[in-house]
PDB file of N, CA and C in Angstrom:
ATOM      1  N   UNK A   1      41.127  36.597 -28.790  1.00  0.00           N
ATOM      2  CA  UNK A   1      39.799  36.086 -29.052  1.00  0.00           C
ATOM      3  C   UNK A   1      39.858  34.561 -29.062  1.00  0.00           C
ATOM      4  N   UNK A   2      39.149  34.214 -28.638  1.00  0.00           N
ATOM      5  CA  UNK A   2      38.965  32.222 -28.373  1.00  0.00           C
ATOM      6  C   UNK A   2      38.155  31.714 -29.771  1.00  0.00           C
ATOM      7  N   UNK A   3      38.887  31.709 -30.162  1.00  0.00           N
ATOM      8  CA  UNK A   3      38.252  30.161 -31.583  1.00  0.00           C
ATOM      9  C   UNK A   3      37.191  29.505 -31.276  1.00  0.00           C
ATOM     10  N   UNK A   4      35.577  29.063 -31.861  1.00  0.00           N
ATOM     11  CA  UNK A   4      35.319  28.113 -32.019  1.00  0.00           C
ATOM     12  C   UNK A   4      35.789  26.731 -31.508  1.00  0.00           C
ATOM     13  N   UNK A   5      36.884  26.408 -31.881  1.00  0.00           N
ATOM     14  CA  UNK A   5      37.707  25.031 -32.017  1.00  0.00           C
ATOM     15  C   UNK A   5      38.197  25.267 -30.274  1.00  0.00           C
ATOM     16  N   UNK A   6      38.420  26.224 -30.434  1.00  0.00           N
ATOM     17  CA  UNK A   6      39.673  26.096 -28.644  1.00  0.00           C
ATOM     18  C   UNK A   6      39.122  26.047 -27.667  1.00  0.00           C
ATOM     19  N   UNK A   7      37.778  26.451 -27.873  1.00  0.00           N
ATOM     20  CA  UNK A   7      36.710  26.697 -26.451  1.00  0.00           C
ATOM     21  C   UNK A   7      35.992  24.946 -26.810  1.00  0.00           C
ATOM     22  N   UNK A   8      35.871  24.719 -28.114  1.00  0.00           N
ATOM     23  CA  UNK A   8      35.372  23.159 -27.902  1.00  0.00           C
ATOM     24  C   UNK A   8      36.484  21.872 -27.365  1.00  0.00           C
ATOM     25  N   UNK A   9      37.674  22.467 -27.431  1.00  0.00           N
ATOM     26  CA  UNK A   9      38.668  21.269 -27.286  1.00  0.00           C
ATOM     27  C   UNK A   9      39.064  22.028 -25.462  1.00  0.00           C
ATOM     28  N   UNK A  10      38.917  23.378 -25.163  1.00  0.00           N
ATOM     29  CA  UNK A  10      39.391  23.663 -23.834  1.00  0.00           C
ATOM     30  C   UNK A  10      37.993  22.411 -22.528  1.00  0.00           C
ATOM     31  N   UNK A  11      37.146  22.369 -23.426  1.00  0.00           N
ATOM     32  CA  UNK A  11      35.805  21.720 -22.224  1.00  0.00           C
ATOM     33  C   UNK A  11      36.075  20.101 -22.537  1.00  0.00           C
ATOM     34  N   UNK A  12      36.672  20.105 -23.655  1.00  0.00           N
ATOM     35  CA  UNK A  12      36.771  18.407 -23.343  1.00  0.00           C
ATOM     36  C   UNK A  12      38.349  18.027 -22.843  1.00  0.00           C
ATOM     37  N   UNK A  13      39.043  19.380 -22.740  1.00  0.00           N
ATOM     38  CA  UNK A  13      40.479  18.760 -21.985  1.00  0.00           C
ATOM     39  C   UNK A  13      40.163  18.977 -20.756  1.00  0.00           C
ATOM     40  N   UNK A  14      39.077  20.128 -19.977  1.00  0.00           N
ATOM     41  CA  UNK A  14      38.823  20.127 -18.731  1.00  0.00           C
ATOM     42  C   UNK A  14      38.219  18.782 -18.087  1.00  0.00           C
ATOM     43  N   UNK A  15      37.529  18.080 -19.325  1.00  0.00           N
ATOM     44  CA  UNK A  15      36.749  16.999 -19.084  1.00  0.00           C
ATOM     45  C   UNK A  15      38.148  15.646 -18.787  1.00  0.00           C
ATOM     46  N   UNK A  16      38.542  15.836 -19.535  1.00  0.00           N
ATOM     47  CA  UNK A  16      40.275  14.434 -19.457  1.00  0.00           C
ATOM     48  C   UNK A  16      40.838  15.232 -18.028  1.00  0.00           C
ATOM     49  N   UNK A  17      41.331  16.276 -17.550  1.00  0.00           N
ATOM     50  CA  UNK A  17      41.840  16.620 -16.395  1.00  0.00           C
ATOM     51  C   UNK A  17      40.826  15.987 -15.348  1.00  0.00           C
ATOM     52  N   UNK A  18      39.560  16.221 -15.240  1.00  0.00           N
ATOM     53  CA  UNK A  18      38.800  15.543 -13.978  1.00  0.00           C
ATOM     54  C   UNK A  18      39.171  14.465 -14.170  1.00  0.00           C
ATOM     55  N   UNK A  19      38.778  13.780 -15.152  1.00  0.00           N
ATOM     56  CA  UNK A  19      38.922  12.178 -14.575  1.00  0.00           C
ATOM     57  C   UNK A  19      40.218  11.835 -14.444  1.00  0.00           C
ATOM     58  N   UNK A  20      41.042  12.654 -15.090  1.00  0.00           N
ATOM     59  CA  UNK A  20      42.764  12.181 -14.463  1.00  0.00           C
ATOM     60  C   UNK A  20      42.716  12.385 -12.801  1.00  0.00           C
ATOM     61  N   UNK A  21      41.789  13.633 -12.530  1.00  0.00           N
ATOM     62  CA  UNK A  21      42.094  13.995 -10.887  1.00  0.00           C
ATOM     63  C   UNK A  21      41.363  13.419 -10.199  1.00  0.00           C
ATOM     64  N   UNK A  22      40.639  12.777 -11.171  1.00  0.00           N
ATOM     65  CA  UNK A  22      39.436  11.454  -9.901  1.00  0.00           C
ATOM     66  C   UNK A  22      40.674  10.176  -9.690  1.00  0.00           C
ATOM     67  N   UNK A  23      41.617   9.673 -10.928  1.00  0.00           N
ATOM     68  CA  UNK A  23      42.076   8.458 -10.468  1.00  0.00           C
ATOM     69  C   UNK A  23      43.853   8.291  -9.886  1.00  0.00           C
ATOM     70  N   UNK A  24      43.379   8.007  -8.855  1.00  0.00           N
ATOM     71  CA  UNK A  24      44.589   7.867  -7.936  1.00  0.00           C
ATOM     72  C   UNK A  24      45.810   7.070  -8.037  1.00  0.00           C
ATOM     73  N   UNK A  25      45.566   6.231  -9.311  1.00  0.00           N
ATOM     74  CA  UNK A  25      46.925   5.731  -9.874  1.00  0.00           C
ATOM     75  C   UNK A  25      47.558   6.714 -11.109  1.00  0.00           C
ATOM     76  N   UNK A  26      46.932   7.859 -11.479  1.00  0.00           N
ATOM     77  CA  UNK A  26      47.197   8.776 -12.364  1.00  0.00           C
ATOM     78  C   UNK A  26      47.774   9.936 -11.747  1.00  0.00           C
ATOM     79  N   UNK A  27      46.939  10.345 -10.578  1.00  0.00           N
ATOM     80  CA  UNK A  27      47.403  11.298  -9.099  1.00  0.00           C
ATOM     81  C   UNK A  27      47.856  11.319  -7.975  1.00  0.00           C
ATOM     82  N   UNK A  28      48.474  10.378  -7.627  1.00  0.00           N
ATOM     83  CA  UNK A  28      48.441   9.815  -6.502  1.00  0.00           C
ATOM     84  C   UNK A  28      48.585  10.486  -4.719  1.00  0.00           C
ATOM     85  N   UNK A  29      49.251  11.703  -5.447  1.00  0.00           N
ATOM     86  CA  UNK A  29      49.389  12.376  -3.858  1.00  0.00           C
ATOM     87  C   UNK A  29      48.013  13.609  -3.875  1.00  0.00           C
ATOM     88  N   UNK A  30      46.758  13.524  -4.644  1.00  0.00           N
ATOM     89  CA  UNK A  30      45.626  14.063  -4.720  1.00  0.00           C
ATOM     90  C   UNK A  30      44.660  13.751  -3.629  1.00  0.00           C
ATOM     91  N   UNK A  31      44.247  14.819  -2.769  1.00  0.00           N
ATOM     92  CA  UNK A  31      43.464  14.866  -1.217  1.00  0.00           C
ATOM     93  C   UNK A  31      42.054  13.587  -1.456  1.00  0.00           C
ATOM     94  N   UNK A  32      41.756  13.391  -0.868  1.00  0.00           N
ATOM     95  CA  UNK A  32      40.306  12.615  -1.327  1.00  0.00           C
ATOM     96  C   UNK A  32      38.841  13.920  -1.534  1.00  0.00           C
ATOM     97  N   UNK A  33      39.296  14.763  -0.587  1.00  0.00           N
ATOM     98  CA  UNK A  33      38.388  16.003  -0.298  1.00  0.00           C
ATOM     99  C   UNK A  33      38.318  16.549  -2.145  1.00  0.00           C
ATOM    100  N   UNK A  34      39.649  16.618  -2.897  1.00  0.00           N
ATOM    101  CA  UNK A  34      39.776  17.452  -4.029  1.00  0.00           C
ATOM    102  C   UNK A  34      38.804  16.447  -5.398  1.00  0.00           C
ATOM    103  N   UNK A  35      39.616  14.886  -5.014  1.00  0.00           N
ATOM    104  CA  UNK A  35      38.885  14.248  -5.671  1.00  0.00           C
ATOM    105  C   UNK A  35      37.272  13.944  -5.964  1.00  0.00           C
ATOM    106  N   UNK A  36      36.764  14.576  -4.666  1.00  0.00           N
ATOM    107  CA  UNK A  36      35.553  14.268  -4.682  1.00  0.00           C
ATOM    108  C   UNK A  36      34.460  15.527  -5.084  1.00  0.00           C
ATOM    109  N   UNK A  37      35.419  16.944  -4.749  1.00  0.00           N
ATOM    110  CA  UNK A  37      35.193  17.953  -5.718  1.00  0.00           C
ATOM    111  C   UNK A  37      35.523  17.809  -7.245  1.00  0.00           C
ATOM    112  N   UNK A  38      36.398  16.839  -7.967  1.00  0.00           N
ATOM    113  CA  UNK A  38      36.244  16.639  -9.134  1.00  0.00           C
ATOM    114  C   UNK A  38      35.256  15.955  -9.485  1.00  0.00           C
ATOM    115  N   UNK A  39      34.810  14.794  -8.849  1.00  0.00           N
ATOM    116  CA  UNK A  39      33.487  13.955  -8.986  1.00  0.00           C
ATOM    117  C   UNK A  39      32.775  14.729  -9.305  1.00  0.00           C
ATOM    118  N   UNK A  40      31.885  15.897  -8.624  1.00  0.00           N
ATOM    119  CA  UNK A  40      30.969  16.535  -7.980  1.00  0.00           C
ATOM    120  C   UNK A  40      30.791  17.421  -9.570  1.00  0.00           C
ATOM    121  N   UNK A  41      32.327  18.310  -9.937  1.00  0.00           N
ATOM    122  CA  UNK A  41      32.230  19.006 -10.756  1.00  0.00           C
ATOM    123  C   UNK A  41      31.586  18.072 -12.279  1.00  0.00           C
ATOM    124  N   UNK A  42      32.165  16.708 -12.395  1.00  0.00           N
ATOM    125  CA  UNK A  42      32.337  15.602 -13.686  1.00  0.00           C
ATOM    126  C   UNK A  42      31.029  15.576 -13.826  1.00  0.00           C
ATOM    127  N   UNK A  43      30.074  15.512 -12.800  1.00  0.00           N
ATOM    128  CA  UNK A  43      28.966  14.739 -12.867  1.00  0.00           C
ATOM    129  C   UNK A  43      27.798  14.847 -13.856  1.00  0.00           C
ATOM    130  N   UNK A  44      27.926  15.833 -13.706  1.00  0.00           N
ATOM    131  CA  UNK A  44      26.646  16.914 -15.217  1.00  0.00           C
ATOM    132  C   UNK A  44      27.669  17.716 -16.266  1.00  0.00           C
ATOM    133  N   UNK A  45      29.122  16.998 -16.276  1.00  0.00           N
ATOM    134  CA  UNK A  45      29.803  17.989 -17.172  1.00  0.00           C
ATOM    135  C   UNK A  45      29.191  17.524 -18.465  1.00  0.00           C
ATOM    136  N   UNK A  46      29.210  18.353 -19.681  1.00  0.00           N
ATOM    137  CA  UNK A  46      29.515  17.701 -21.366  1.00  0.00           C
ATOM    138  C   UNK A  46      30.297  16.457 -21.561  1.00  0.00           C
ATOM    139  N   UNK A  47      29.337  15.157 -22.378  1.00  0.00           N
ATOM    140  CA  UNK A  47      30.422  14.026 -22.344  1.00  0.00           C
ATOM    141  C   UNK A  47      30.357  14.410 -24.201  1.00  0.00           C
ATOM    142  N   UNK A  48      31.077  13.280 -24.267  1.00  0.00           N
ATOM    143  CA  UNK A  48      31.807  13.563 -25.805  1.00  0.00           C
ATOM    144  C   UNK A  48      30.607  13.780 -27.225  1.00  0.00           C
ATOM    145  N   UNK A  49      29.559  13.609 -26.465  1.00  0.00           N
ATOM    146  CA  UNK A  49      28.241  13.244 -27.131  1.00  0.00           C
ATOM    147  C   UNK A  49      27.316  14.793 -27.161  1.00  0.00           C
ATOM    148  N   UNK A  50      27.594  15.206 -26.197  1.00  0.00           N
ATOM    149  CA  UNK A  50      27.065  16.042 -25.747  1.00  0.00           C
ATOM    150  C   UNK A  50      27.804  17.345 -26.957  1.00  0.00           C
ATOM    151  N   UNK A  51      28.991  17.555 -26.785  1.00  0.00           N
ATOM    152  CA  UNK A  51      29.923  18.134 -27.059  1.00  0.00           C
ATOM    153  C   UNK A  51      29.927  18.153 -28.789  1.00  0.00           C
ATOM    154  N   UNK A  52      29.919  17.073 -29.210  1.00  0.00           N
ATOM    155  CA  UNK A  52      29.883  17.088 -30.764  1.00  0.00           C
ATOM    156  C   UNK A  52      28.063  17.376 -31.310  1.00  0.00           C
ATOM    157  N   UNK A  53      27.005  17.527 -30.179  1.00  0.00           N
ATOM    158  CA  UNK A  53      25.865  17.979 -30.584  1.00  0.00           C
ATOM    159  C   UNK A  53      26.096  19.385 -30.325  1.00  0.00           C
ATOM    160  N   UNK A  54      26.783  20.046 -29.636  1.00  0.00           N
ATOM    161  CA  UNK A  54      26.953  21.406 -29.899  1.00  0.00           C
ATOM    162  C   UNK A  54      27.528  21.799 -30.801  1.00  0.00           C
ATOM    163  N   UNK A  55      28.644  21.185 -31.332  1.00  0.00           N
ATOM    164  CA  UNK A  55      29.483  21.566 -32.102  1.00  0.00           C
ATOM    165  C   UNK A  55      28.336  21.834 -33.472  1.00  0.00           C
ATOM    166  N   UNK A  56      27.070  20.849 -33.145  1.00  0.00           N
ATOM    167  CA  UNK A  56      26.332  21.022 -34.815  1.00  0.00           C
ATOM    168  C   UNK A  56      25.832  21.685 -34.719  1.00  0.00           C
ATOM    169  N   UNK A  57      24.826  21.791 -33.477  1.00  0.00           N
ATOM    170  CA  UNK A  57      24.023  23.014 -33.631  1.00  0.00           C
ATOM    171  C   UNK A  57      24.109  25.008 -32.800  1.00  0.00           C
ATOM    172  N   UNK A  58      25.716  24.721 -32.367  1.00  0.00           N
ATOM    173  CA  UNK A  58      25.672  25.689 -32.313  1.00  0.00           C
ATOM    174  C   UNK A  58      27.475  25.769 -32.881  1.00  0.00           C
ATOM    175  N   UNK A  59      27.820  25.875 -34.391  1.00  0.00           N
ATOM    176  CA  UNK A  59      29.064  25.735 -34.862  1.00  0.00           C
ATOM    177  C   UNK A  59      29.795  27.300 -34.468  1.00  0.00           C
ATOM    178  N   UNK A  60      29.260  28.464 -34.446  1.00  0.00           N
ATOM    179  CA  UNK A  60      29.711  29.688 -34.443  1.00  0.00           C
ATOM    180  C   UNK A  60      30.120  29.291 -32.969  1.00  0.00           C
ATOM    181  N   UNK A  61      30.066  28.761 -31.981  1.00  0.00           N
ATOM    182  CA  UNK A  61      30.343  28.492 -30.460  1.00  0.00           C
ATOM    183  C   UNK A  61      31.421  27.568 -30.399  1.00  0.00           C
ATOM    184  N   UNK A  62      31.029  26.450 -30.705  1.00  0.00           N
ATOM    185  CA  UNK A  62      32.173  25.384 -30.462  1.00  0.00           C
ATOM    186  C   UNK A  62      32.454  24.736 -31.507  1.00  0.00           C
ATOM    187  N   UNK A  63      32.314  25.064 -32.768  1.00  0.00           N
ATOM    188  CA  UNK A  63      32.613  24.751 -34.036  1.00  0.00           C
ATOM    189  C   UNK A  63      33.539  24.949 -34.631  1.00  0.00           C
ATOM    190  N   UNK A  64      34.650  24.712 -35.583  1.00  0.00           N
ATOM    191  CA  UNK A  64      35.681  24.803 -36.249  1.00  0.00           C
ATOM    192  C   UNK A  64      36.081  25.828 -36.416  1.00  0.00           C
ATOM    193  N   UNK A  65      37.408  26.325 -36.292  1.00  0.00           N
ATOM    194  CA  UNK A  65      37.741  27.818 -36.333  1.00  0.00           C
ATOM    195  C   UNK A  65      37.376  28.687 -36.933  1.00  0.00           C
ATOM    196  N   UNK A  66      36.876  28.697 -38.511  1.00  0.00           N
ATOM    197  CA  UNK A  66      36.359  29.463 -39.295  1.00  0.00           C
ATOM    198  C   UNK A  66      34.717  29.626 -39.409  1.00  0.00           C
ATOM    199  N   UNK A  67      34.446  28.772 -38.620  1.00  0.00           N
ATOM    200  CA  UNK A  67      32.783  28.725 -38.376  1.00  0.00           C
ATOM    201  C   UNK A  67      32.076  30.052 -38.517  1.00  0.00           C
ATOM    202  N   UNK A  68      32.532  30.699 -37.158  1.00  0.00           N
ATOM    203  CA  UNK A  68      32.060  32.002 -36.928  1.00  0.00           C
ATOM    204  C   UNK A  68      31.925  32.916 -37.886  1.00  0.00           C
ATOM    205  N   UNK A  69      32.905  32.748 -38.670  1.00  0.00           N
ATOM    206  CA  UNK A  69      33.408  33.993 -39.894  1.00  0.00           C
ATOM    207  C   UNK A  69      32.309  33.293 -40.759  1.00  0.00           C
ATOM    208  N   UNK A  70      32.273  32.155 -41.394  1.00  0.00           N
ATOM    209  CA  UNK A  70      31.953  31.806 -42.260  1.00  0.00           C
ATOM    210  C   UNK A  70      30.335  32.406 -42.322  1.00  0.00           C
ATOM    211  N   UNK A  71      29.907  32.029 -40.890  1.00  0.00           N
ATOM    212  CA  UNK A  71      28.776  32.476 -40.812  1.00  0.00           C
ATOM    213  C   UNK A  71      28.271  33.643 -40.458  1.00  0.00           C
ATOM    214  N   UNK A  72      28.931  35.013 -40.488  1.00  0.00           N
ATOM    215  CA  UNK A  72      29.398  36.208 -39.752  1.00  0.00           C
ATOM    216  C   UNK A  72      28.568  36.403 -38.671  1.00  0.00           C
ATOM    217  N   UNK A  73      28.676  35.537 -37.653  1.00  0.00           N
ATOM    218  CA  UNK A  73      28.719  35.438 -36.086  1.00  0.00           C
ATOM    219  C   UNK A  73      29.385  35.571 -34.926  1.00  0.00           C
ATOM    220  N   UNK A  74      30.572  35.659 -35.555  1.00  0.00           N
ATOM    221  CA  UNK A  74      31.591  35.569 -34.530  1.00  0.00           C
ATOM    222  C   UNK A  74      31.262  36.784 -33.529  1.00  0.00           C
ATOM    223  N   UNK A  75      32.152  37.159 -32.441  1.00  0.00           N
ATOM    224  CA  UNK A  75      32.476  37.637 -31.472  1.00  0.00           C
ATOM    225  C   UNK A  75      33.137  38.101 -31.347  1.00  0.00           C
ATOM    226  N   UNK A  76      34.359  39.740 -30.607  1.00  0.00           N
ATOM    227  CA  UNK A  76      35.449  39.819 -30.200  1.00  0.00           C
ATOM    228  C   UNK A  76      35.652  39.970 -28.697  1.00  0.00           C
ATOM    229  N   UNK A  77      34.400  39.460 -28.153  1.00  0.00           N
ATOM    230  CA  UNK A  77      34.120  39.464 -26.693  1.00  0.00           C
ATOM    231  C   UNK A  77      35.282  38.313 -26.369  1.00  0.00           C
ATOM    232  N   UNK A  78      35.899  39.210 -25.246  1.00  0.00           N
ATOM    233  CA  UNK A  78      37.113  38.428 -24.397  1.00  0.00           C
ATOM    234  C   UNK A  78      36.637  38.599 -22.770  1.00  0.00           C
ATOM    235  N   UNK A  79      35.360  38.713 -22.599  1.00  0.00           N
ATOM    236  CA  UNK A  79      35.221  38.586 -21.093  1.00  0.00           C
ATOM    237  C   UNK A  79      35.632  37.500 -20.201  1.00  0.00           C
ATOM    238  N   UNK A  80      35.301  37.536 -19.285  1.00  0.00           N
ATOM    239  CA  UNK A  80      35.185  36.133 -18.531  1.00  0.00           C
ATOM    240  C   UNK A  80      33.959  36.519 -17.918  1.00  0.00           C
ATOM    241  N   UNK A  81      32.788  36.779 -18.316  1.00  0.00           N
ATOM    242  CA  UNK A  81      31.539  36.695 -17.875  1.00  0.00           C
ATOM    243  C   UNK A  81      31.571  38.003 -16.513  1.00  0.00           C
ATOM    244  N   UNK A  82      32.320  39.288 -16.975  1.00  0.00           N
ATOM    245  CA  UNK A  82      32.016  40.091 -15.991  1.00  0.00           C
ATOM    246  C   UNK A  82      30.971  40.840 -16.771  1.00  0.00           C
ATOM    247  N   UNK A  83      30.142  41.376 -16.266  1.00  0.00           N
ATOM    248  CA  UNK A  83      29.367  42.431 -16.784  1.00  0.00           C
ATOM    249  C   UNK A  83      30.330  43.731 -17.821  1.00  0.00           C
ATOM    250  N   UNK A  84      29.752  43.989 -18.936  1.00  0.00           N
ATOM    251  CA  UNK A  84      30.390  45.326 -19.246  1.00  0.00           C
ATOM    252  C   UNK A  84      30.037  46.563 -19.103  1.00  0.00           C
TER     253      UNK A  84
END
């Protein structure tokens, strides 16, 4: 089951990986084609602002590990968004 905390820190490390794969003194043998699919993906991602307003108003989601419980919301859904 994914934590609160791990799904909020997994979207802002996806967020530090793009811009590592946008800059070419960080990547250097990275296609321009891939880089510009990271652009593309960065562009409307969650910035850090974004990210800590979810965390408030939706804490059972991307909120501190015990959030969910605290608030008995949690989930034991482990999909990846297939239908069940």
């Amino acid at each position: 089951m994914t934590m609160p905390n791990e799904r909020f820190y997994a979207i802002r490390n996806t967020r530090e990986f793009l811009v590592e794969l946008m800059d070419p003194k960080k990547t250097p043998r990275v296609p321009k084609e891939i880089r510009l699919k990271a652009y593309y993906c960065i562009k409307h991602f969650p910035g850090e602002y974004d990210m800590e307003q979810a965390r408030e108003e939706a804490p059972e989601i991307f909120g501190d590990w015990d959030a969910g419980i605290k608030n008995r919301n949690y989930t034991n859904n482990t999909s990846l968004g297939e239908d069940e």
